[in-house]
Protein backbone atom coordinates (compact mmCIF):
# COMPACT_ATOMS: atom_id res chain seq x y z
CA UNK A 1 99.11 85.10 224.32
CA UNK A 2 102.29 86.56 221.91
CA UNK A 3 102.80 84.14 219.41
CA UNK A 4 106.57 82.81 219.46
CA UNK A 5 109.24 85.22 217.63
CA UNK A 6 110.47 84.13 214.19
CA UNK A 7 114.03 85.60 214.92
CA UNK A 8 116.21 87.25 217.16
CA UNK A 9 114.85 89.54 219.61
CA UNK A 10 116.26 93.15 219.66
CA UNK A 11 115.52 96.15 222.50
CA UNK A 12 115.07 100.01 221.22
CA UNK A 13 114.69 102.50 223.85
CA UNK A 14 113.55 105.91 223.46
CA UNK A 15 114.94 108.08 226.79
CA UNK A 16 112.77 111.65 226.25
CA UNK A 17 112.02 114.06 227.98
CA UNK A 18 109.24 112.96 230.21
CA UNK A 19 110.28 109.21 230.24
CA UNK A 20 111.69 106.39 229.23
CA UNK A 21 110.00 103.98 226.73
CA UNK A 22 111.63 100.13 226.01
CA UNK A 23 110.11 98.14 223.20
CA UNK A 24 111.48 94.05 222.85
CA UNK A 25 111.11 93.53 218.94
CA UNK A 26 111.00 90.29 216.36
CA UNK A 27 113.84 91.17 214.02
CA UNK A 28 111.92 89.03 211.44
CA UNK A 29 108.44 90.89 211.84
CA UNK A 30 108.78 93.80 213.45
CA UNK A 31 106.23 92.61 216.33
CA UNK A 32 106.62 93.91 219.59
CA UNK A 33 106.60 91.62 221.91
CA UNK A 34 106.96 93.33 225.07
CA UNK A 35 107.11 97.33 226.42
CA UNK A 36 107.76 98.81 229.46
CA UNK A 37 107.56 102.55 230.78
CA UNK A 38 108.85 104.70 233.44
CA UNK A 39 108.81 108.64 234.44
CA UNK A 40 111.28 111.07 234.02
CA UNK A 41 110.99 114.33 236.25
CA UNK A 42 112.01 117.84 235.00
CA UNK A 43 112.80 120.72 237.41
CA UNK A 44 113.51 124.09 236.84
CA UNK A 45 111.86 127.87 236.80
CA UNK A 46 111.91 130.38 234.01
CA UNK A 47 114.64 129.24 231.39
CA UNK A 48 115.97 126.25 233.38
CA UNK A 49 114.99 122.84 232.78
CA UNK A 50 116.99 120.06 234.17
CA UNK A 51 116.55 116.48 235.00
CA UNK A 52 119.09 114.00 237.01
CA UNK A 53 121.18 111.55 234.70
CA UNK A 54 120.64 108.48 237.77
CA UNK A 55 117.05 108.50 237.36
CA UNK A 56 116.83 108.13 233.23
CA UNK A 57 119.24 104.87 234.53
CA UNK A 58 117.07 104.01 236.72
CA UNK A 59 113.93 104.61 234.62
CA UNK A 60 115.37 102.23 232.18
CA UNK A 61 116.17 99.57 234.58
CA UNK A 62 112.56 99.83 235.52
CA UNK A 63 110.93 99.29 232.07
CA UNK A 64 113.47 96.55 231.08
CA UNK A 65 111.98 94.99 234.21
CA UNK A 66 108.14 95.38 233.16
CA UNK A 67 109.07 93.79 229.81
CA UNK A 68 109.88 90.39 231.58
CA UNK A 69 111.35 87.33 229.69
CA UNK A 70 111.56 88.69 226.17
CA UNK A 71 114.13 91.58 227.09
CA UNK A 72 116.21 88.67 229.16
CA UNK A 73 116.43 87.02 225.76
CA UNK A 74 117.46 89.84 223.85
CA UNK A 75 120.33 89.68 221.43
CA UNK A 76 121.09 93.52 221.07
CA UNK A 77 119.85 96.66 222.18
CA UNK A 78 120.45 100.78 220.97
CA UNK A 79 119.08 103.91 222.89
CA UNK A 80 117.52 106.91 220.98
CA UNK A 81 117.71 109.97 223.57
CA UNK A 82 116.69 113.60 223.77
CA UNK A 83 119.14 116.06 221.78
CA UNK A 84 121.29 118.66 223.12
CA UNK A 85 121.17 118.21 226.97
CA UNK A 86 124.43 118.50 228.70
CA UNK A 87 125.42 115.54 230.83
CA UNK A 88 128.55 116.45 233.38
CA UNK A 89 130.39 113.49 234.94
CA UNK A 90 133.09 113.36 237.20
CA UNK A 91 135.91 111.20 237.17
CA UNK A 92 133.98 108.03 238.90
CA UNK A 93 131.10 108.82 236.33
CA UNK A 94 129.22 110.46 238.69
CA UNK A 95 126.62 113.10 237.30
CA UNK A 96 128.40 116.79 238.79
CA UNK A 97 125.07 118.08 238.94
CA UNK A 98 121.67 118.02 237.24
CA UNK A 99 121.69 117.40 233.30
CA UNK A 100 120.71 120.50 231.42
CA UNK A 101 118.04 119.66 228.70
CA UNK A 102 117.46 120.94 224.97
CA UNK A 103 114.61 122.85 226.20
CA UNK A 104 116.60 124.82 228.79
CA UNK A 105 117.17 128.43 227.40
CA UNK A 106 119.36 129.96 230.05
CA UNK A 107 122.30 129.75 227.24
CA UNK A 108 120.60 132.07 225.14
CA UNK A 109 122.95 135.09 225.90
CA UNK A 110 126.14 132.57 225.28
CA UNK A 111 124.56 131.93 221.96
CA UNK A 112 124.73 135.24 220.85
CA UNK A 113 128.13 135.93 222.03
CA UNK A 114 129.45 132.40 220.49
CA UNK A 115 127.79 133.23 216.89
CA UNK A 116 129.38 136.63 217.06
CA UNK A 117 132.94 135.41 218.14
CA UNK A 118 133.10 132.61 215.60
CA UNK A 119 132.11 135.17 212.68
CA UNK A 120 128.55 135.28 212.40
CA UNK A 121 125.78 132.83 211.59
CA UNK A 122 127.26 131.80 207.92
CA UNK A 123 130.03 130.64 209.66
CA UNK A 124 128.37 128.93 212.41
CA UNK A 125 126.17 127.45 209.56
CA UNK A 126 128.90 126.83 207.16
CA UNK A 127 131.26 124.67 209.56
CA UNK A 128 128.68 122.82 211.92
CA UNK A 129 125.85 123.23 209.35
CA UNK A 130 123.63 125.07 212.27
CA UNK A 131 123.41 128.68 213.62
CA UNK A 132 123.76 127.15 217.96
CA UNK A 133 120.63 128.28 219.35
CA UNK A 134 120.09 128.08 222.91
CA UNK A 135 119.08 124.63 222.84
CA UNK A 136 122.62 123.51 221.88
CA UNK A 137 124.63 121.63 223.94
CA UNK A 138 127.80 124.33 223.29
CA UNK A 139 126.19 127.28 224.42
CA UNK A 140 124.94 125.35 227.44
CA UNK A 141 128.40 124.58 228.23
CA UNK A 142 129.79 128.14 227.72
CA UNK A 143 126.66 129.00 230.37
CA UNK A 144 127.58 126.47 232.59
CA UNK A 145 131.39 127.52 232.54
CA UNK A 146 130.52 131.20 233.38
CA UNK A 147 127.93 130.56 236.01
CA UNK A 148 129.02 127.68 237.68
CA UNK A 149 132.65 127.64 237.57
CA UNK A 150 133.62 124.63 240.25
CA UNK A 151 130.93 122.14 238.76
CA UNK A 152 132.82 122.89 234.87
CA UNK A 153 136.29 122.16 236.56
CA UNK A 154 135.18 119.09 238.34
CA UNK A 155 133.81 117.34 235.08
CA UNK A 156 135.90 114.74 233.65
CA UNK A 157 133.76 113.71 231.13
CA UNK A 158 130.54 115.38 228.60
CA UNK A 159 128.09 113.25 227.36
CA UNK A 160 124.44 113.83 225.81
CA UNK A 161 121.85 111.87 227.16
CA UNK A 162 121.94 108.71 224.86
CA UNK A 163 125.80 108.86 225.33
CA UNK A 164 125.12 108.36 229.09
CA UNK A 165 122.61 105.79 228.87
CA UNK A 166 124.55 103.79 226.37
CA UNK A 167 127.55 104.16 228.16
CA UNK A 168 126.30 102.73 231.18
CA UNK A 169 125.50 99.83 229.34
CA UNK A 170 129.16 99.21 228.02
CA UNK A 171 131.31 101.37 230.23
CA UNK A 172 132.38 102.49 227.13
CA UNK A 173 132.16 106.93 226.32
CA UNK A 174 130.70 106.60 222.93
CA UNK A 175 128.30 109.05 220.61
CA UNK A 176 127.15 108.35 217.03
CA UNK A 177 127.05 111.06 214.28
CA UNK A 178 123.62 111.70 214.26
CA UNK A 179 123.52 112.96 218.32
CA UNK A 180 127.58 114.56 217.88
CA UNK A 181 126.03 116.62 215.57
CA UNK A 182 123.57 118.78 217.51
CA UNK A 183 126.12 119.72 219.97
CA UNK A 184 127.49 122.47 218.05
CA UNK A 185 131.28 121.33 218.17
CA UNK A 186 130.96 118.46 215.69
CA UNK A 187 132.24 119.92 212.14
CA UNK A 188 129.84 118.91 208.93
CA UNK A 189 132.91 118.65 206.31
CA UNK A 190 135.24 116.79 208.33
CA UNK A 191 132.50 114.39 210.24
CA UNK A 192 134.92 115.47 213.45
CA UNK A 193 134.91 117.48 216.64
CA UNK A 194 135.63 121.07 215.67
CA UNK A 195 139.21 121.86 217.76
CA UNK A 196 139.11 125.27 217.20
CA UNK A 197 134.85 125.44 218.60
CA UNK A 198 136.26 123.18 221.64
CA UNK A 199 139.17 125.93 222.05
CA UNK A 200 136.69 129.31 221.89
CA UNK A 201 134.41 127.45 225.04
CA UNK A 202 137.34 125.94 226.84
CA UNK A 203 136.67 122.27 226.24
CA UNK A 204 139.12 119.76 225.81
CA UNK A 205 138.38 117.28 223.20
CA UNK A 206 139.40 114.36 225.57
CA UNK A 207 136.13 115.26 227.79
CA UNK A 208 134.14 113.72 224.71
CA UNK A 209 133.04 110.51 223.43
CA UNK A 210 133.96 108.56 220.55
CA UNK A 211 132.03 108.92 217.63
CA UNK A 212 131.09 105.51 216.51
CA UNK A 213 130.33 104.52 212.64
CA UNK A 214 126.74 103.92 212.33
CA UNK A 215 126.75 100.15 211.05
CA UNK A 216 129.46 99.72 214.12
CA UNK A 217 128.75 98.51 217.66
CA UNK A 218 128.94 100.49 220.58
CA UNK A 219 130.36 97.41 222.82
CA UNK A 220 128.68 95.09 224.94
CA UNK A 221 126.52 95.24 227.67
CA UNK A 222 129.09 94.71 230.92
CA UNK A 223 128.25 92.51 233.99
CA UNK A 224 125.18 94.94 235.82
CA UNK A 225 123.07 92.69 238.26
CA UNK A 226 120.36 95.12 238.22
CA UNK A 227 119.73 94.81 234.81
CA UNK A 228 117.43 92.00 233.10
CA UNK A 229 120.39 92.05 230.07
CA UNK A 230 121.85 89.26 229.56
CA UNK A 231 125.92 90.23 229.73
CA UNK A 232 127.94 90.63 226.51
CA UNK A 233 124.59 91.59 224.61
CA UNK A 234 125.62 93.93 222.00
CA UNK A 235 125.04 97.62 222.16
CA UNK A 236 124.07 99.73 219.01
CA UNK A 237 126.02 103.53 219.07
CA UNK A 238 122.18 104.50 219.40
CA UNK A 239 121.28 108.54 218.35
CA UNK A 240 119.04 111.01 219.56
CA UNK A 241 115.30 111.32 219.10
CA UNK A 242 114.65 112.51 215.35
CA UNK A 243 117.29 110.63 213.76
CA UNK A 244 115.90 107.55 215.45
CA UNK A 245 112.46 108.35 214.49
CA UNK A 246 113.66 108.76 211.18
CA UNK A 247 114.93 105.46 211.26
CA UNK A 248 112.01 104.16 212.36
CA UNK A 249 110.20 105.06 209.91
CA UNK A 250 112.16 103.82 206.99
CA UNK A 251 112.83 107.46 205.69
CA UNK A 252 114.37 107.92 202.17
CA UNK A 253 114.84 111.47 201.03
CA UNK A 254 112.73 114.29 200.74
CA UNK A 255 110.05 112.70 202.13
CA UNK A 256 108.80 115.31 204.87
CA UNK A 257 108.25 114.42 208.52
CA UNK A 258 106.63 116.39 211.12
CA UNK A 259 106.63 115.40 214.60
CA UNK A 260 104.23 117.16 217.60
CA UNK A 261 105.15 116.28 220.94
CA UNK A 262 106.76 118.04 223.92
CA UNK A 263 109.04 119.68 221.09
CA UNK A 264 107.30 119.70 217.35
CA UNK A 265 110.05 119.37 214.55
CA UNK A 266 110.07 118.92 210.42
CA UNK A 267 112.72 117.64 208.73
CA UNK A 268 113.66 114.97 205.99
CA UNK A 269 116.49 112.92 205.32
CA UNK A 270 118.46 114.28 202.53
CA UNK A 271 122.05 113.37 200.64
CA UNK A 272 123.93 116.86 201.21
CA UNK A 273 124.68 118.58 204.07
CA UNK A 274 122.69 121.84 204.80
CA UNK A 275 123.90 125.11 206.10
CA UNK A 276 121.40 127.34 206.88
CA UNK A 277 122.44 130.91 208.02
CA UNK A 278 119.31 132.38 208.88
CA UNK A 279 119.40 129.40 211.88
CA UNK A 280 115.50 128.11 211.05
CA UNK A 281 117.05 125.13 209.46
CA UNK A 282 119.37 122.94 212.50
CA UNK A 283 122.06 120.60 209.75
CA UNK A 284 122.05 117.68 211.58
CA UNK A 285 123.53 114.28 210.20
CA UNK A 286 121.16 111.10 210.28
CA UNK A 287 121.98 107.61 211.91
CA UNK A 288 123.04 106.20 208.26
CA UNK A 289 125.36 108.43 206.71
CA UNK A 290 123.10 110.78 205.12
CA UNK A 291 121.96 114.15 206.25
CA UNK A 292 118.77 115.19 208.41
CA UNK A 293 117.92 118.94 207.75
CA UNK A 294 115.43 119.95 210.60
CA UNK A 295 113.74 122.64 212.44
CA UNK A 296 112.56 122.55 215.76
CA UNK A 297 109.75 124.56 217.81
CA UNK A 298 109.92 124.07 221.80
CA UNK A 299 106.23 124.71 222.26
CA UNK A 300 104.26 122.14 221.06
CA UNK A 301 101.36 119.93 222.49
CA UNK A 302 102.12 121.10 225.59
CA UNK A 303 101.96 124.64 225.10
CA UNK A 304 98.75 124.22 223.49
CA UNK A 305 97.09 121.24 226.05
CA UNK A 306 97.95 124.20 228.18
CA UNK A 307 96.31 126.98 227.02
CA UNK A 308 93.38 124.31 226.81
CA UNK A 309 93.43 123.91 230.51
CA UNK A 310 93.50 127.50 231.20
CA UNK A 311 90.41 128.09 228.96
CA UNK A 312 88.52 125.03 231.09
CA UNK A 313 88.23 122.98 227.36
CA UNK A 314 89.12 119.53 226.65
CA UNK A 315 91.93 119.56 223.93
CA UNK A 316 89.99 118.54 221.06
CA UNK A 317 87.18 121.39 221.83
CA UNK A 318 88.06 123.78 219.37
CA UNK A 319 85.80 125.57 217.58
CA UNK A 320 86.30 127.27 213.38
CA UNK A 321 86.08 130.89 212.80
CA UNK A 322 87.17 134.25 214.56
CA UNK A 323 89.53 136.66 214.14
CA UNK A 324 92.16 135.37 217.18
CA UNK A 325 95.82 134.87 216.95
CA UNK A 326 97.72 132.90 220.11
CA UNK A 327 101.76 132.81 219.20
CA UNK A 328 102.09 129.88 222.23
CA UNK A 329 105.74 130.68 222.91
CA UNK A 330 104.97 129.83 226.29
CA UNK A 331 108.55 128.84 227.06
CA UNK A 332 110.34 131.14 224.39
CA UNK A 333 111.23 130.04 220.85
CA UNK A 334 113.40 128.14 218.60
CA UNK A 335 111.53 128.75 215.68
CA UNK A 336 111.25 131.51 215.27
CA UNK A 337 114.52 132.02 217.68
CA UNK A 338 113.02 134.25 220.50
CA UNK A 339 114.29 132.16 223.79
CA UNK A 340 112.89 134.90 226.44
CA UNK A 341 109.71 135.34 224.40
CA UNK A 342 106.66 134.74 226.30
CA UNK A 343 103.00 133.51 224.55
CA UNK A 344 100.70 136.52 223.15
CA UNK A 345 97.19 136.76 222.19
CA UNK A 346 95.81 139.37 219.62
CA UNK A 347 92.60 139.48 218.04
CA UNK A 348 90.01 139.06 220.57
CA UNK A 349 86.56 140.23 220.13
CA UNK A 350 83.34 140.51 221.68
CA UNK A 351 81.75 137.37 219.91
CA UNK A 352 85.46 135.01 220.26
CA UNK A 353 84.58 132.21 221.56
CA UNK A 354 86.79 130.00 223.98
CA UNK A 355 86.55 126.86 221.12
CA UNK A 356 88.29 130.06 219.09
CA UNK A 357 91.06 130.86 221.08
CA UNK A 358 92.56 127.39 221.39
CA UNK A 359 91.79 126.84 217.24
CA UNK A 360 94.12 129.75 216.93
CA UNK A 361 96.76 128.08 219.21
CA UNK A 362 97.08 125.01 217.28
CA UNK A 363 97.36 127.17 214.47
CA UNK A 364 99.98 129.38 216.07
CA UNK A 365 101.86 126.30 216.80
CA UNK A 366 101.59 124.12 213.21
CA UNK A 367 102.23 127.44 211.78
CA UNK A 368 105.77 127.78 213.41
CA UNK A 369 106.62 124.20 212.05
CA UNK A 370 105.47 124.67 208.84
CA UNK A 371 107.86 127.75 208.69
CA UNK A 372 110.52 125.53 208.48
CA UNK A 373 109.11 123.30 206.06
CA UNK A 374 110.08 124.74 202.80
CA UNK A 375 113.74 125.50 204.05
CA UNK A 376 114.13 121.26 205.02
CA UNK A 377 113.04 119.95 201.91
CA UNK A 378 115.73 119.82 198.74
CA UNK A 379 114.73 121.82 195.88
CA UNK A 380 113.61 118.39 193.91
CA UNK A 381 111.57 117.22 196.99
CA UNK A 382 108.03 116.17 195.31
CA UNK A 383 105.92 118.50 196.84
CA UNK A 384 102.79 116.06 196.13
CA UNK A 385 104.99 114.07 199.00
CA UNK A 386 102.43 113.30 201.98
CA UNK A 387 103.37 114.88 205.38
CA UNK A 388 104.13 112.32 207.67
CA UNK A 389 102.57 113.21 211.17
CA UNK A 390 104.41 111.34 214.28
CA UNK A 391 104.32 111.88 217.50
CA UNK A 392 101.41 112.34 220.10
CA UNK A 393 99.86 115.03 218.58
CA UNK A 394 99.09 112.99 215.53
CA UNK A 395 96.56 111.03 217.02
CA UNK A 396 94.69 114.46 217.99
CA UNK A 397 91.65 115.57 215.22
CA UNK A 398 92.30 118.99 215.83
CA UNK A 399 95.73 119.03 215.27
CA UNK A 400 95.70 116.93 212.00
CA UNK A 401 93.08 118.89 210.95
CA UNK A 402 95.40 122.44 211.36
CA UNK A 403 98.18 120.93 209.37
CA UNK A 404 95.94 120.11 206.64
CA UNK A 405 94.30 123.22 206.01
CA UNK A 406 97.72 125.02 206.94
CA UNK A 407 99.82 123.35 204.85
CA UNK A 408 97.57 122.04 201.72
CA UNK A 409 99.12 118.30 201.88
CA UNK A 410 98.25 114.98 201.87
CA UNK A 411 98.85 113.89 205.57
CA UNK A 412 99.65 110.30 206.38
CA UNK A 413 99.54 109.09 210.28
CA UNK A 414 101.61 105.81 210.48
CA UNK A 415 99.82 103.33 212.69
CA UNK A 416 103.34 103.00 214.74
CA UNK A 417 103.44 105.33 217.36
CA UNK A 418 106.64 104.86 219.58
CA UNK A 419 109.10 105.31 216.27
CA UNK A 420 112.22 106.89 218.34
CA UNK A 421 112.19 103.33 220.10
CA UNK A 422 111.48 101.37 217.00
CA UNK A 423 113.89 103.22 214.87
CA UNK A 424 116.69 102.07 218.04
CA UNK A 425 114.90 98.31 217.51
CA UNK A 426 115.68 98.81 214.21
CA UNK A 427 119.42 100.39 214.56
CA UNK A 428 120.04 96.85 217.12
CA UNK A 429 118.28 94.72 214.63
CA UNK A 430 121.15 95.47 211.95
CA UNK A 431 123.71 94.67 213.42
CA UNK A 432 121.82 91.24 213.44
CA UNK A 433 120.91 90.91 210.48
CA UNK A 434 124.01 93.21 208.78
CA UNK A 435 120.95 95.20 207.25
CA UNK A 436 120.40 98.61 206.95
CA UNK A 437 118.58 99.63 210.07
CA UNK A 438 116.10 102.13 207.29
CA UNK A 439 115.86 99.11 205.53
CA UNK A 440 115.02 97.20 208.31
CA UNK A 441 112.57 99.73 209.67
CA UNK A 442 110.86 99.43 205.86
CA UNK A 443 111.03 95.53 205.96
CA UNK A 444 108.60 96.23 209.02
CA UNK A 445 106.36 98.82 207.51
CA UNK A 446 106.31 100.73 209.94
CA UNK A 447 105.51 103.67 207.94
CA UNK A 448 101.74 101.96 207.55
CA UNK A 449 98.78 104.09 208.25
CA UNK A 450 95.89 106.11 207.04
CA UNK A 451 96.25 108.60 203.99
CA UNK A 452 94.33 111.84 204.34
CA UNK A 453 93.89 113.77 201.32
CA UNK A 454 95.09 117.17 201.20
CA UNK A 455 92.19 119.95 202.10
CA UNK A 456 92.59 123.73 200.47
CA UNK A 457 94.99 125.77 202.26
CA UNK A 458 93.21 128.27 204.90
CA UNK A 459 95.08 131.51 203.21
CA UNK A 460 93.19 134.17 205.57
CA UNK A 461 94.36 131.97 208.92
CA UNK A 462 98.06 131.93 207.11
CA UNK A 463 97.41 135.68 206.15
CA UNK A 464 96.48 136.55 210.41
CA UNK A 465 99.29 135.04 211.46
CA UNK A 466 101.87 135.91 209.23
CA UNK A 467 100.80 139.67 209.98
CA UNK A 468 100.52 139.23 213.63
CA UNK A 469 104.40 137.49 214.07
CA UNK A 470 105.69 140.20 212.01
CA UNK A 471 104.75 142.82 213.98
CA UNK A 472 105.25 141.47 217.39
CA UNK A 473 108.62 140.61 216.19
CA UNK A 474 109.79 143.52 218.20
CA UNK A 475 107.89 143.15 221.11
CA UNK A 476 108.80 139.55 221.51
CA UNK A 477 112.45 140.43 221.28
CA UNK A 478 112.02 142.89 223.75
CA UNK A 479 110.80 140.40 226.58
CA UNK A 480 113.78 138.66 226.16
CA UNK A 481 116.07 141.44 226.91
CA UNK A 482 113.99 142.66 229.82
């Protein structure tokens, strides 16, 4: 039996890709008291991936429900979402037609016509503090305003997906920094929607949501009969996934994260904006006020859980040696940016084992993360820093093992696994307490977990794969313009 709370209880949701997740948390303790869980379904062929806006709603009814009492009794709640989709309502708040998710690379062609038309990628980078790959939610407007003219006309309203969650809850349209600033219209230097971005994709600003002060409420959650919330609970502004994880874990700067799930991303929280121009490097804001530099790869543990099943292997099967190279860019890139790439496989000889292969496409994968890794961190980052590793993948041997002898760091595993939704506990907490959610997050120590000692760096695997990328650089761009 839970022992009773010592102080308020608080709800953090994390809406991803593949479902929603609701922790009920002690704001003294950090104890979870309760969880609940319910699918998501994604749809699409090729580039498209989409998923309907009603059932993430209804997904979050249901796991509210499975946490019984404790989520009744709740005195606040925030909602940590996927970046980037593209959530069209109409004037009743009606979804116009399926969301369009980060992972969706249909936009890709809008990309490269908005980078060119705004002046290039410094001046993408310069004013939103990212080059807009295809993942951002701008380009998948400018896609959806060319190809589906009637359903951009009818929308009265743009939200991401935490917007639309949390705005359910209060009625209210509201964003926070952290989630405005992966769309691609939301200016770095002026913390503001860009008018003159808006203008070039034919988006009027009123179509938005207010962008909400992170120590601020969102509102209150309105009368909903469905819901086991009590009414006038308060509502955090939320974020989306990695700034909430980053709040979850406590994160002060320069202290790199990486994260392997559905998506794998590094980044760290840092004090100055960044403005990458080569694109590897996304600018975003963080939850707080501070900046969260990351970069993102689309193929992650399912790319690679993939190839397992198509070599017959259980996941952790893999075997050391060989002279294979798998790039699993099984659903195009983001890092490197090649959307209409498709995975490749070099290297194979007589005596490559199957235990080989998928070795070399957890390498292929950590290898695109890492990357990114020296471009996120500040120039006076301690690079004796552990790597924090969140996210499903970090309970995997094989792929903790890859980072360590890829990247030649210390690799720490906190013990809390579900950090989107405790880093939303922790954003609803504050506004409790009056804390700072990080703070809050640290106060729980939820950063706790095993220290494993850096290994030495596997130079000939780096050496392979660095050689192979470069060369299929042109092939790989070629698929995509097939």
């Amino acid at each position: 039996m839970t022992a009773a709370p010592h102080g308020p209880l608080v709800v953090g949701v994390d809406s991803s890709t593949q479902s929603t997740k609701v922790l009920v948390v002690d704001t003294a303790t950090g104890e979870v008291v309760a969880r609940g869980q319910a699918p998501h379904r994604v749809t699409g062929d090729g580039g498209a991936r989409e998923s309907d806006p009603e059932r993430w709603w209804q997904a979050l009814v249901e796991a509210l429900h499975q946490c019984g009492p404790p989520a009744r009794g709740a005195s606040a709640i925030a909602v940590g979402g996927q970046q980037h989709g593209l959530v069209t309502l109409d004037a009743a708040g009606r979804p116009v037609r399926p969301a369009m998710l980060w992972n969706d690379v249909r936009s890709a062609p809008q990309s490269e016509r908005l980078i060119e038309r705004l002046g290039g990628p410094k001046a993408w980078a310069e004013r939103t503090g990212s080059v807009p790959a295809a993942a951002f939610t701008v380009t998948k407007w400018a896609w959806l305003s060319e190809n589906e003219p009637d359903a951009a006309r009818a929308t009265a309203a743009v939200r991401l997906p935490h917007d639309y969650l949390t705005e359910r809850l209060t009625g209210r349209g509201t964003t926070d920094r952290g989630d405005a600033s992966g769309t691609g219209w939301w200016a770095t230097g002026t913390e503001a929607y860009d008018e003159e971005i808006l203008a070039l994709v034919r988006l009027s600003p009123a179509l938005l949501p207010e962008v909400v002060p992170p120590f601020d409420a969102a509102g209150t959650v309105r009368r909903l009969p469905e819901l086991p919330l009590a009414e006038g609970t308060l509502v955090a502004p939320g974020t989306g996934d990695n700034a909430a994880a980053a709040l979850g874990l406590g994160l002060r700067p320069g202290l790199p994260v990486m994260s392997l799930g559905t998506s794998g991303t590094v980044y760290a929280v840092s004090a100055h904006p960044s403005a990458d121009p080569t694109g590897t490097v996304a600018g975003f804001a963080d939850a707080r006020g501070d900046w969260l530099p990351l970069a993102c790869t689309l193929n992650c543990t399912l790319a690679v859980d993939r190839i397992a099943a198509l070599l017959g292997r259980d996941r952790e099967a893999v075997e050391a040696g060989g002279s294979a190279v798998v790039l699993p860019f099984l659903d195009g890139e983001r890092t490197p940016n090649l959307p209409g790439a498709s995975g490749l496989l070099y290297g194979l000889r007589h005596d490559t084992s199957p235990g080989q292969i998928l070795q070399a496409a957890y390498e292929g994968a950590v290898y695109a993360l890492l990357a990114g890794l020296d471009r996120v961190l500040d120039s006076d980052a301690d690079p004796a820093a552990p790597l924090l590793l969140i996210g499903g993948g970090a309970q995997g041997t094989a792929w903790r093992e890859t980072v360590q002898r890829l990247s030649g760091r210390a690799v720490q595993v906190p013990a809390s696994q579900e950090l989107v939704a405790l880093g939303a506990a922790a954003q609803a907490a504050a506004l409790i307490t009056g804390e700072d959610p990080a703070a809050v997050a640290r106060r729980w120590d939820t950063a706790r977990g095993p220290l494993h000692a850096p290994v030495s760096t596997d130079e000939a695997a780096l050496d392979r794969l660095r050689t192979v990328l470069t060369g299929a650089d042109a092939l790989l761009r070629q698929e995509g313009s097939s």
